[in-house]
PDB file of N, CA and C in Angstrom:
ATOM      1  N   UNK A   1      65.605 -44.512 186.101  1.00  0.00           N
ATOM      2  CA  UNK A   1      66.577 -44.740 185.056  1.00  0.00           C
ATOM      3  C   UNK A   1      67.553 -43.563 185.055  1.00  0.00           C
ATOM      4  N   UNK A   2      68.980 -43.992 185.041  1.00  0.00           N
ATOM      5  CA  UNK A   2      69.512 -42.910 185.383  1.00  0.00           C
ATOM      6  C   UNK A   2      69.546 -42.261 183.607  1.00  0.00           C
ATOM      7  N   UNK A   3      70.453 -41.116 183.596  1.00  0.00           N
ATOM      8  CA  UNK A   3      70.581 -40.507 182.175  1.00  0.00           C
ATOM      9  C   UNK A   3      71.558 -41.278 181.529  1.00  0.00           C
ATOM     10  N   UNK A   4      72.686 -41.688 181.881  1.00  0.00           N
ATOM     11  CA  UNK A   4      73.679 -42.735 180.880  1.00  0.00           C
ATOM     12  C   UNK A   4      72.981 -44.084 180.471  1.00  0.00           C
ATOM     13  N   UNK A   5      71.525 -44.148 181.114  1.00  0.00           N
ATOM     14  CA  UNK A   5      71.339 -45.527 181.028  1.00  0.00           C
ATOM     15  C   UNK A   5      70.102 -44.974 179.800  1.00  0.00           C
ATOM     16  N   UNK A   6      69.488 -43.930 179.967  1.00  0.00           N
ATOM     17  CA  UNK A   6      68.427 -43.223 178.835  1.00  0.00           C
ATOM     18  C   UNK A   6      69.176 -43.097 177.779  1.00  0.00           C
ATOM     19  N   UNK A   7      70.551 -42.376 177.804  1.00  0.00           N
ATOM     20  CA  UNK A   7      70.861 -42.317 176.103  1.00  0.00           C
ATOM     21  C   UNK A   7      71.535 -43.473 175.729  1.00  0.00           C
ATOM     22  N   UNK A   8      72.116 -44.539 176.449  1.00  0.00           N
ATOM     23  CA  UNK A   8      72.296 -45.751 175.394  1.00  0.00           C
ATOM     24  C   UNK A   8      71.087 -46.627 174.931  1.00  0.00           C
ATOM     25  N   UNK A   9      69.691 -45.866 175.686  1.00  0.00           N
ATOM     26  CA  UNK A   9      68.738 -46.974 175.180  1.00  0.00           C
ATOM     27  C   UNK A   9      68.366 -45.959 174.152  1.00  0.00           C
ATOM     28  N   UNK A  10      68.128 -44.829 174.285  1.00  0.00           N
ATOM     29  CA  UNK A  10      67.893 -43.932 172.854  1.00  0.00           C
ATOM     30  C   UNK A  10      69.077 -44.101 171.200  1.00  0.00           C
ATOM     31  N   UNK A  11      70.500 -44.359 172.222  1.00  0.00           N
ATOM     32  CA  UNK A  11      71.163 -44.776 170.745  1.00  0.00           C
ATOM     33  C   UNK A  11      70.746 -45.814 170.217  1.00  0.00           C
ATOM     34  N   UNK A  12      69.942 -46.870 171.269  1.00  0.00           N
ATOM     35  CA  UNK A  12      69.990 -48.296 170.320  1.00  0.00           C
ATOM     36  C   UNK A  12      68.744 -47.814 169.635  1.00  0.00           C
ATOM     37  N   UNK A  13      67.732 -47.247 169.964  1.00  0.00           N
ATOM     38  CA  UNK A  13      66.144 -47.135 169.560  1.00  0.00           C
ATOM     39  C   UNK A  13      67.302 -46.576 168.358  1.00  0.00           C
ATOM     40  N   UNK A  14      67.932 -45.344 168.030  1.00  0.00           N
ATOM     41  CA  UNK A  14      68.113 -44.947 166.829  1.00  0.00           C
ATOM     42  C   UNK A  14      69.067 -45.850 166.201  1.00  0.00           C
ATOM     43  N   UNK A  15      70.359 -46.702 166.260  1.00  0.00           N
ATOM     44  CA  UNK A  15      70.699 -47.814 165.739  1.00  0.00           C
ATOM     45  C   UNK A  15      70.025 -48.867 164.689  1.00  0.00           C
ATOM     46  N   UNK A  16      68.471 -49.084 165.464  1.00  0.00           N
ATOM     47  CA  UNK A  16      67.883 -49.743 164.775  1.00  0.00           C
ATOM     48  C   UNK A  16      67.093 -49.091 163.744  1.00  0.00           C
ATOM     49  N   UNK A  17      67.064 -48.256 163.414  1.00  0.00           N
ATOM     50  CA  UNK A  17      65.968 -47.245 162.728  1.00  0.00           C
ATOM     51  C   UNK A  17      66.978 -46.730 161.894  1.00  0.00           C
ATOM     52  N   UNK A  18      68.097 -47.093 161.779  1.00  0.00           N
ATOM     53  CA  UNK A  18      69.088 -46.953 160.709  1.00  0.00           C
ATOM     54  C   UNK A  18      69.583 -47.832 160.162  1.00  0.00           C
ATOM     55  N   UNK A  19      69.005 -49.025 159.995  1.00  0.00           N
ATOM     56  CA  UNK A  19      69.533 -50.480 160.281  1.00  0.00           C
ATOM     57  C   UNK A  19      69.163 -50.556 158.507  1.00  0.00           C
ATOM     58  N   UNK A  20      70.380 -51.065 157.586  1.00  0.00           N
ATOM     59  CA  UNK A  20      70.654 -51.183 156.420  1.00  0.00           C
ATOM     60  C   UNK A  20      70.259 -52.598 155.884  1.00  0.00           C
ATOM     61  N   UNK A  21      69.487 -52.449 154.501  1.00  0.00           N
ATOM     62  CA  UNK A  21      69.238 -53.625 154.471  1.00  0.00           C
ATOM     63  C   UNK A  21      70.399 -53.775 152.529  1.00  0.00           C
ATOM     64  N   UNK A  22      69.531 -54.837 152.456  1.00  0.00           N
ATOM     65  CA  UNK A  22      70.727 -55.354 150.842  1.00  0.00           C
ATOM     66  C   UNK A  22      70.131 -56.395 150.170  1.00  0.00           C
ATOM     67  N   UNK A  23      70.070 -56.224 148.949  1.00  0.00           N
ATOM     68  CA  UNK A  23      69.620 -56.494 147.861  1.00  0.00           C
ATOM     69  C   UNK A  23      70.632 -57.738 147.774  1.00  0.00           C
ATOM     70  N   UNK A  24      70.305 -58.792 147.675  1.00  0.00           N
ATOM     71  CA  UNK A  24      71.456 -60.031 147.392  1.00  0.00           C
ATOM     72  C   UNK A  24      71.273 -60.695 145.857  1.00  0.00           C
ATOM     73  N   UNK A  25      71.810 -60.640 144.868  1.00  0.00           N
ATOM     74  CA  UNK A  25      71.761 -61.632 143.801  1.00  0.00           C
ATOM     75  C   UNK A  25      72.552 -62.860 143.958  1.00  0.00           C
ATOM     76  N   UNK A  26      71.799 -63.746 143.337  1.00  0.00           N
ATOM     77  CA  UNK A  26      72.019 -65.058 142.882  1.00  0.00           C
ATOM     78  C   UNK A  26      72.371 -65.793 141.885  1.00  0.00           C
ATOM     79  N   UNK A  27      73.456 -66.319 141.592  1.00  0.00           N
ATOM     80  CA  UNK A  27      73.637 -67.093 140.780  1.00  0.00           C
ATOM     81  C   UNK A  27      72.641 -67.882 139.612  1.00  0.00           C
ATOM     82  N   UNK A  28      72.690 -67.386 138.757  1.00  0.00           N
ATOM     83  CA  UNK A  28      71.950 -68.561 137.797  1.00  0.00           C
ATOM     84  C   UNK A  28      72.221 -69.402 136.690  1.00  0.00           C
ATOM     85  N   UNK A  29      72.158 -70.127 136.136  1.00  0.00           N
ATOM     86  CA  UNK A  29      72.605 -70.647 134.841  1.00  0.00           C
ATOM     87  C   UNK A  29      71.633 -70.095 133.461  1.00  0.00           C
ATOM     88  N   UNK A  30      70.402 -69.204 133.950  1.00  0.00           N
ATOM     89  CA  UNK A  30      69.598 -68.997 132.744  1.00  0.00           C
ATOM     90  C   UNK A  30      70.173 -67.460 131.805  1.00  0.00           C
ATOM     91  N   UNK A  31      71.012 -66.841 133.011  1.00  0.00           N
ATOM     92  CA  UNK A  31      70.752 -65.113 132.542  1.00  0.00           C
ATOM     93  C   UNK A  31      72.218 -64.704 131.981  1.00  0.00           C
ATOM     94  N   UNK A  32      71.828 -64.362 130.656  1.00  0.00           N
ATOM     95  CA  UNK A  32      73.254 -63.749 130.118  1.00  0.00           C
ATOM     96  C   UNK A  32      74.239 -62.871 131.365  1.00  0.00           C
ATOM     97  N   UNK A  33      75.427 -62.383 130.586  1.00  0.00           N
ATOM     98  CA  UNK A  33      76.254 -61.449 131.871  1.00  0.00           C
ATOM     99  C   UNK A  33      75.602 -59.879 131.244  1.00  0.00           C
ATOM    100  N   UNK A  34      75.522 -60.074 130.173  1.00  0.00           N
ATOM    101  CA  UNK A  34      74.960 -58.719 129.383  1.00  0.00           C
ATOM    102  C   UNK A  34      73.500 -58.294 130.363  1.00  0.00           C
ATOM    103  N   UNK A  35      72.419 -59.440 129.943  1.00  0.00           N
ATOM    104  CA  UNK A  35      71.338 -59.095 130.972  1.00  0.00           C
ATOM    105  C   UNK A  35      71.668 -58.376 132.171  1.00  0.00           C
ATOM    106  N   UNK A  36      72.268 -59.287 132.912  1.00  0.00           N
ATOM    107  CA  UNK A  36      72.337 -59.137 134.381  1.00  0.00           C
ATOM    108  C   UNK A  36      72.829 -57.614 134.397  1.00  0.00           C
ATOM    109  N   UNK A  37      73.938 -57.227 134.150  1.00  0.00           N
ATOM    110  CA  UNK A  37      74.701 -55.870 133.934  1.00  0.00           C
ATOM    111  C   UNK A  37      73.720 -55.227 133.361  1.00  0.00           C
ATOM    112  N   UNK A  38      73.515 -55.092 132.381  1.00  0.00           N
ATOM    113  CA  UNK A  38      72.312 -54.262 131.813  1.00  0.00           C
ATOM    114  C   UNK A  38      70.486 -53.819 133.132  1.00  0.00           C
ATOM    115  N   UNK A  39      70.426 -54.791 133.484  1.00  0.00           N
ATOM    116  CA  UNK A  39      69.856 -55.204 134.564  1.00  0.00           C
ATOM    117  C   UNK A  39      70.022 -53.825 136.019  1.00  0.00           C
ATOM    118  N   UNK A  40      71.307 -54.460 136.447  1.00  0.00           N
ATOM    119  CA  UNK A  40      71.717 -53.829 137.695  1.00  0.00           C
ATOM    120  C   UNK A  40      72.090 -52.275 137.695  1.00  0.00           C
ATOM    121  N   UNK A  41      72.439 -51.916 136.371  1.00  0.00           N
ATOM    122  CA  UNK A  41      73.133 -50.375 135.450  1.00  0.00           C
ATOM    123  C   UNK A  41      71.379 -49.874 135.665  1.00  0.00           C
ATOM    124  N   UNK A  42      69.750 -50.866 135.344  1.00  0.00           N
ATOM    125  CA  UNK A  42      68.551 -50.212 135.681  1.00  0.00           C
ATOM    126  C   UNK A  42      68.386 -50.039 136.805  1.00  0.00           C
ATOM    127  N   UNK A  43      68.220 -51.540 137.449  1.00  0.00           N
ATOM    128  CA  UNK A  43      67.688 -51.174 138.567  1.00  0.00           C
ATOM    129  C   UNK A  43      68.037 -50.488 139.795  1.00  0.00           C
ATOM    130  N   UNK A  44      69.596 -50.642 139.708  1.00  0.00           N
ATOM    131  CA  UNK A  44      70.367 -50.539 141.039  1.00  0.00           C
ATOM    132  C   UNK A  44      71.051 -49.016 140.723  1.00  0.00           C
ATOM    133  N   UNK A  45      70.606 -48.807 139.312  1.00  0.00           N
ATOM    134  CA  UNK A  45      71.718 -47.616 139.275  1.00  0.00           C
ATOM    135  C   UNK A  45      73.429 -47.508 139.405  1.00  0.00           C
ATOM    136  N   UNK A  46      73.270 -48.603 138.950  1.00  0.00           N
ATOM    137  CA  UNK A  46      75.237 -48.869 138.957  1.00  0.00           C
ATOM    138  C   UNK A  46      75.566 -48.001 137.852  1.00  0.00           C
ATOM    139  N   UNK A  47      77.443 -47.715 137.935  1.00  0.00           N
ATOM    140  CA  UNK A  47      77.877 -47.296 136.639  1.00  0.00           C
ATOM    141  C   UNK A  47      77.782 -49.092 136.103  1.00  0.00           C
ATOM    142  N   UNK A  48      78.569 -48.970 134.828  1.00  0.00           N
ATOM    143  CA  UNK A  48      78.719 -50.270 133.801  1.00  0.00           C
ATOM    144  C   UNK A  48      79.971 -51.251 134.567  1.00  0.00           C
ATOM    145  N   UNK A  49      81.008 -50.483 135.423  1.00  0.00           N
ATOM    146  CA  UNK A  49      81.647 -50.592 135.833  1.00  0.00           C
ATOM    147  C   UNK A  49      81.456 -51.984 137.271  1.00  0.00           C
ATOM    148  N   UNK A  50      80.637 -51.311 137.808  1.00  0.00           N
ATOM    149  CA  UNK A  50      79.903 -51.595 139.247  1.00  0.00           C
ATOM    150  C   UNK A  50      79.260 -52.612 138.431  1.00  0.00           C
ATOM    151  N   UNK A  51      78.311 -52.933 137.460  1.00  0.00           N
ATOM    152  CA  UNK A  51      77.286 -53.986 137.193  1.00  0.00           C
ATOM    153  C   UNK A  51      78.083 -55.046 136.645  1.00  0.00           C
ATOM    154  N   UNK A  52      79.532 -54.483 136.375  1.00  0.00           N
ATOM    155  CA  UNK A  52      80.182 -55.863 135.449  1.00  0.00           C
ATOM    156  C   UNK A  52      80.939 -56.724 136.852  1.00  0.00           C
ATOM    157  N   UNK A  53      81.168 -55.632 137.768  1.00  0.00           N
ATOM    158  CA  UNK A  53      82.324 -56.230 138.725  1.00  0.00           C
ATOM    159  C   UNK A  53      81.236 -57.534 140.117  1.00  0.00           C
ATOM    160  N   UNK A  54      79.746 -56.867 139.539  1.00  0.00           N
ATOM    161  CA  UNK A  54      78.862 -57.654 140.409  1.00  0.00           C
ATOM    162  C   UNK A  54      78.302 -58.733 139.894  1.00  0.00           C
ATOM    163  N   UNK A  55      78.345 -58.389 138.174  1.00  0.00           N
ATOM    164  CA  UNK A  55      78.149 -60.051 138.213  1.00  0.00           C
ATOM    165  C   UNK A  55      79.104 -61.022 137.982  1.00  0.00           C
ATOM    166  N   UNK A  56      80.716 -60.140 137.960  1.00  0.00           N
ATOM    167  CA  UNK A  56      81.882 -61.635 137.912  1.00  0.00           C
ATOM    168  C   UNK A  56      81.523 -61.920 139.453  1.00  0.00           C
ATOM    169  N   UNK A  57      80.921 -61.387 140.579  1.00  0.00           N
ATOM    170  CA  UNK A  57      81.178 -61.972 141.736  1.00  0.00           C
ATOM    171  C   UNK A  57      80.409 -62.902 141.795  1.00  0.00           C
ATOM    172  N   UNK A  58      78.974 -62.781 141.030  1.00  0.00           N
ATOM    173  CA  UNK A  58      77.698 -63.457 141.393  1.00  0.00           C
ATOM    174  C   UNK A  58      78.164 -64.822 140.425  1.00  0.00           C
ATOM    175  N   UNK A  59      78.941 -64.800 139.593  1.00  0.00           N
ATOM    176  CA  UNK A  59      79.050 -65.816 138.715  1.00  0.00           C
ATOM    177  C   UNK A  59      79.837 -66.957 139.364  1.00  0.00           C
ATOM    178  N   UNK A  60      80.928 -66.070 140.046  1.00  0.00           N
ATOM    179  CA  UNK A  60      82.042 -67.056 140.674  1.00  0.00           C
ATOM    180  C   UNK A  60      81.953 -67.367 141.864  1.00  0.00           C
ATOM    181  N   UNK A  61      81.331 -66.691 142.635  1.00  0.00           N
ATOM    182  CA  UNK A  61      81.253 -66.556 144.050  1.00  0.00           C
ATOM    183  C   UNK A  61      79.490 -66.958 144.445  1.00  0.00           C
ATOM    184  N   UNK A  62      79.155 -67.169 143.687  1.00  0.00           N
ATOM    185  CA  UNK A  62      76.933 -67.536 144.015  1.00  0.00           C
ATOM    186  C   UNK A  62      76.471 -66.510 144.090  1.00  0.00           C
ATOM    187  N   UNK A  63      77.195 -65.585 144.791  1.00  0.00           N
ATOM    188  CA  UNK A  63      75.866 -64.379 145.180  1.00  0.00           C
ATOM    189  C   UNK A  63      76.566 -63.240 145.434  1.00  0.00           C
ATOM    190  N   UNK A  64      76.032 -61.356 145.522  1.00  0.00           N
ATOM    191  CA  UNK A  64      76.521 -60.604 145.518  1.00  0.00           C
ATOM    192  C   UNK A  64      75.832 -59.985 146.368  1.00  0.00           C
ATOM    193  N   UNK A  65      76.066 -58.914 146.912  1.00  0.00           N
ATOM    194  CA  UNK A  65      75.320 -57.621 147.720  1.00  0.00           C
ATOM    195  C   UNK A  65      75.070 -56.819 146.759  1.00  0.00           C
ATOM    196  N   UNK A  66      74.630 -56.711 145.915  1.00  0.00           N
ATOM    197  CA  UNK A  66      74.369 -55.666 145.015  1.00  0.00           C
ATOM    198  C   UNK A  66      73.450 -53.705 145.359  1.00  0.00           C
ATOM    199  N   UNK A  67      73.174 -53.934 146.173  1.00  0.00           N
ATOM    200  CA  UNK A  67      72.933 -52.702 146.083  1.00  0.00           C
ATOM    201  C   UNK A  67      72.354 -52.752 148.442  1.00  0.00           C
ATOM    202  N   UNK A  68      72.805 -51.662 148.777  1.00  0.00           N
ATOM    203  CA  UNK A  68      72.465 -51.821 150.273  1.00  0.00           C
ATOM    204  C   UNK A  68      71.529 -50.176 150.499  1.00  0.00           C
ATOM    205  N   UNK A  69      70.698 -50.402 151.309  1.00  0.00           N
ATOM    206  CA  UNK A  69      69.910 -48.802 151.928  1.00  0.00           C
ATOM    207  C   UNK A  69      68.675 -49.021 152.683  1.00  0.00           C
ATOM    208  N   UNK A  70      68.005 -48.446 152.392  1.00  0.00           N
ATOM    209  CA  UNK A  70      66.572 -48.344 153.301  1.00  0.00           C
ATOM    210  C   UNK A  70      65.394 -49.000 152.669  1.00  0.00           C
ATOM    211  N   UNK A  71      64.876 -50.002 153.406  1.00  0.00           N
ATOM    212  CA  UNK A  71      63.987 -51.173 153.176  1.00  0.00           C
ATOM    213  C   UNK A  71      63.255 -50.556 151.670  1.00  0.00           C
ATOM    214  N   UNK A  72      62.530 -49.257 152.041  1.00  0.00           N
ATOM    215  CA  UNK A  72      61.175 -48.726 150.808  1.00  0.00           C
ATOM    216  C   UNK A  72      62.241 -48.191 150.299  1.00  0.00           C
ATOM    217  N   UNK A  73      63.681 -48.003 149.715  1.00  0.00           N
ATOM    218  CA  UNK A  73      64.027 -47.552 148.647  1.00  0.00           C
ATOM    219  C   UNK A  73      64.546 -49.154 147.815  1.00  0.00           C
ATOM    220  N   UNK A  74      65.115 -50.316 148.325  1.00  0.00           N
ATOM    221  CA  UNK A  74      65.193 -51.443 147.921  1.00  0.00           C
ATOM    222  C   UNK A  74      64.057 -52.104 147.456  1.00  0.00           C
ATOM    223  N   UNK A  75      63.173 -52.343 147.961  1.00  0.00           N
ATOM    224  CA  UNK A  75      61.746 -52.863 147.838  1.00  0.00           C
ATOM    225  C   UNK A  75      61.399 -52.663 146.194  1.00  0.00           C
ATOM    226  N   UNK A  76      61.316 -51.793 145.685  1.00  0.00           N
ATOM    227  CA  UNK A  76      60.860 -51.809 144.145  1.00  0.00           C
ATOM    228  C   UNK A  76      62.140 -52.008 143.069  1.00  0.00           C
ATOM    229  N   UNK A  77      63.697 -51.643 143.720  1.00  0.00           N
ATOM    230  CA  UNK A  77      64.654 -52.274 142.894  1.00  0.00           C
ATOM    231  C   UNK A  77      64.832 -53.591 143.093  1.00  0.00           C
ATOM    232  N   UNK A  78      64.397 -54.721 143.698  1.00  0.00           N
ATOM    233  CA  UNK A  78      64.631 -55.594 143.591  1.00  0.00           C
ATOM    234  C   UNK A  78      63.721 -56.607 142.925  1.00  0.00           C
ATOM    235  N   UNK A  79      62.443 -56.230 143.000  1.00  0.00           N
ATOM    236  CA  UNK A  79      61.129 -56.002 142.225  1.00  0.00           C
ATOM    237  C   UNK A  79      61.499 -56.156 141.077  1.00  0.00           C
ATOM    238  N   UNK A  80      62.018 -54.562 140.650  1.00  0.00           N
ATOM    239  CA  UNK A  80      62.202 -54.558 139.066  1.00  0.00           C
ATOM    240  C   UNK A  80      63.613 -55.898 138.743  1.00  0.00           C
ATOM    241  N   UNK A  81      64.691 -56.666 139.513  1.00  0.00           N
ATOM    242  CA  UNK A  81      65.660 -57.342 139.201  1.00  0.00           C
ATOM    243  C   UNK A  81      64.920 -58.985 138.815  1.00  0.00           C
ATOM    244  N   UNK A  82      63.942 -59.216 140.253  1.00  0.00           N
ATOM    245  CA  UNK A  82      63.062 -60.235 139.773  1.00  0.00           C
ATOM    246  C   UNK A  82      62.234 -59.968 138.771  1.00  0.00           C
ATOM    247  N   UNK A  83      61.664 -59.352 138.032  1.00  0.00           N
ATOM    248  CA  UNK A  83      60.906 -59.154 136.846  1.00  0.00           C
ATOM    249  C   UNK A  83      61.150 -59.173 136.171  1.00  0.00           C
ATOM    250  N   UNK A  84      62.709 -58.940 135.816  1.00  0.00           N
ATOM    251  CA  UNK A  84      63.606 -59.177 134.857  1.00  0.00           C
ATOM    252  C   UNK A  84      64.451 -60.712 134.303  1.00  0.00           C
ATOM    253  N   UNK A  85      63.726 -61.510 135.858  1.00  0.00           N
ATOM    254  CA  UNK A  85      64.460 -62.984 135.352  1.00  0.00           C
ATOM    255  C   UNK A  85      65.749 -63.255 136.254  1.00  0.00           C
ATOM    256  N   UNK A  86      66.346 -62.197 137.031  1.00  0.00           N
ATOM    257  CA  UNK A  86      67.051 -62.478 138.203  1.00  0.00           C
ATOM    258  C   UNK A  86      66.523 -62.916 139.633  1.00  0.00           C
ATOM    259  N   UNK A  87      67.563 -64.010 139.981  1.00  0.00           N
ATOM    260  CA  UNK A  87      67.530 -64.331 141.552  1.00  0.00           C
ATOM    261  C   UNK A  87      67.747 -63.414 142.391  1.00  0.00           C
ATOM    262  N   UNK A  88      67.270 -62.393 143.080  1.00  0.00           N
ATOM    263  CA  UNK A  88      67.639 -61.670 144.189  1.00  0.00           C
ATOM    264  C   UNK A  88      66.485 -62.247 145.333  1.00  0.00           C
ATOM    265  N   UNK A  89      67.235 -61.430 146.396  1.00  0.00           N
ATOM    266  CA  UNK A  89      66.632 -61.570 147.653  1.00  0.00           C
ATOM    267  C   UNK A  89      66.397 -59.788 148.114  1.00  0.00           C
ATOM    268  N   UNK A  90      65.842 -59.660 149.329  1.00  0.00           N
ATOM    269  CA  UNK A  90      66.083 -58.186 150.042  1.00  0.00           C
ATOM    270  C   UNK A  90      66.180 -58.770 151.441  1.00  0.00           C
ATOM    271  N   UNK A  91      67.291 -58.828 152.367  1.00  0.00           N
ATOM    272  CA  UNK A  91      67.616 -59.014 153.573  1.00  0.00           C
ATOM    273  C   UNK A  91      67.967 -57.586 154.050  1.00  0.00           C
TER     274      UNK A  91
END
């Protein structure tokens, strides 16, 4: 293996090991806009700002990216969004 051919397989090994994941919300008909915002300002750590502008998207648009990073730091905020009565996903 020559060396140009070792470090593009070492960039991809590290590519993937940086590989971003995202919290997706969903549209619902059950959850106030107050909840939801109130919600995302917990779990996601938004300003009020960020939680209002994510759920006019989720309202009008089905679904949002609400919060993106590393699998075990998403994993329990999305946790706490479903426990709360929101549709999310973690992709």
């Amino acid at each position: 293996m020559s060396t140009q051919e070792k470090t593009f397989e070492e960039l991809l090994l590290q590519e993937e090991v940086l590989t971003q994941n995202e919290i997706v919300l969903h549209n619902d008909d059950v959850n106030t806009f107050d909840h939801v915002i109130n919600t995302l300002i917990y779990a996601c750590e938004h300003t009020p700002e960020q939680a209002e502008q994510c759920a006019m998207l989720v309202h009008y648009k089905g679904k949002c990216t609400v919060k993106t990073g590393l699998y075990d730091d998403l994993k329990p905020r999305c946790s706490m969004l479903l426990d709360a009565g929101l549709s999310a996903e973690l992709v």
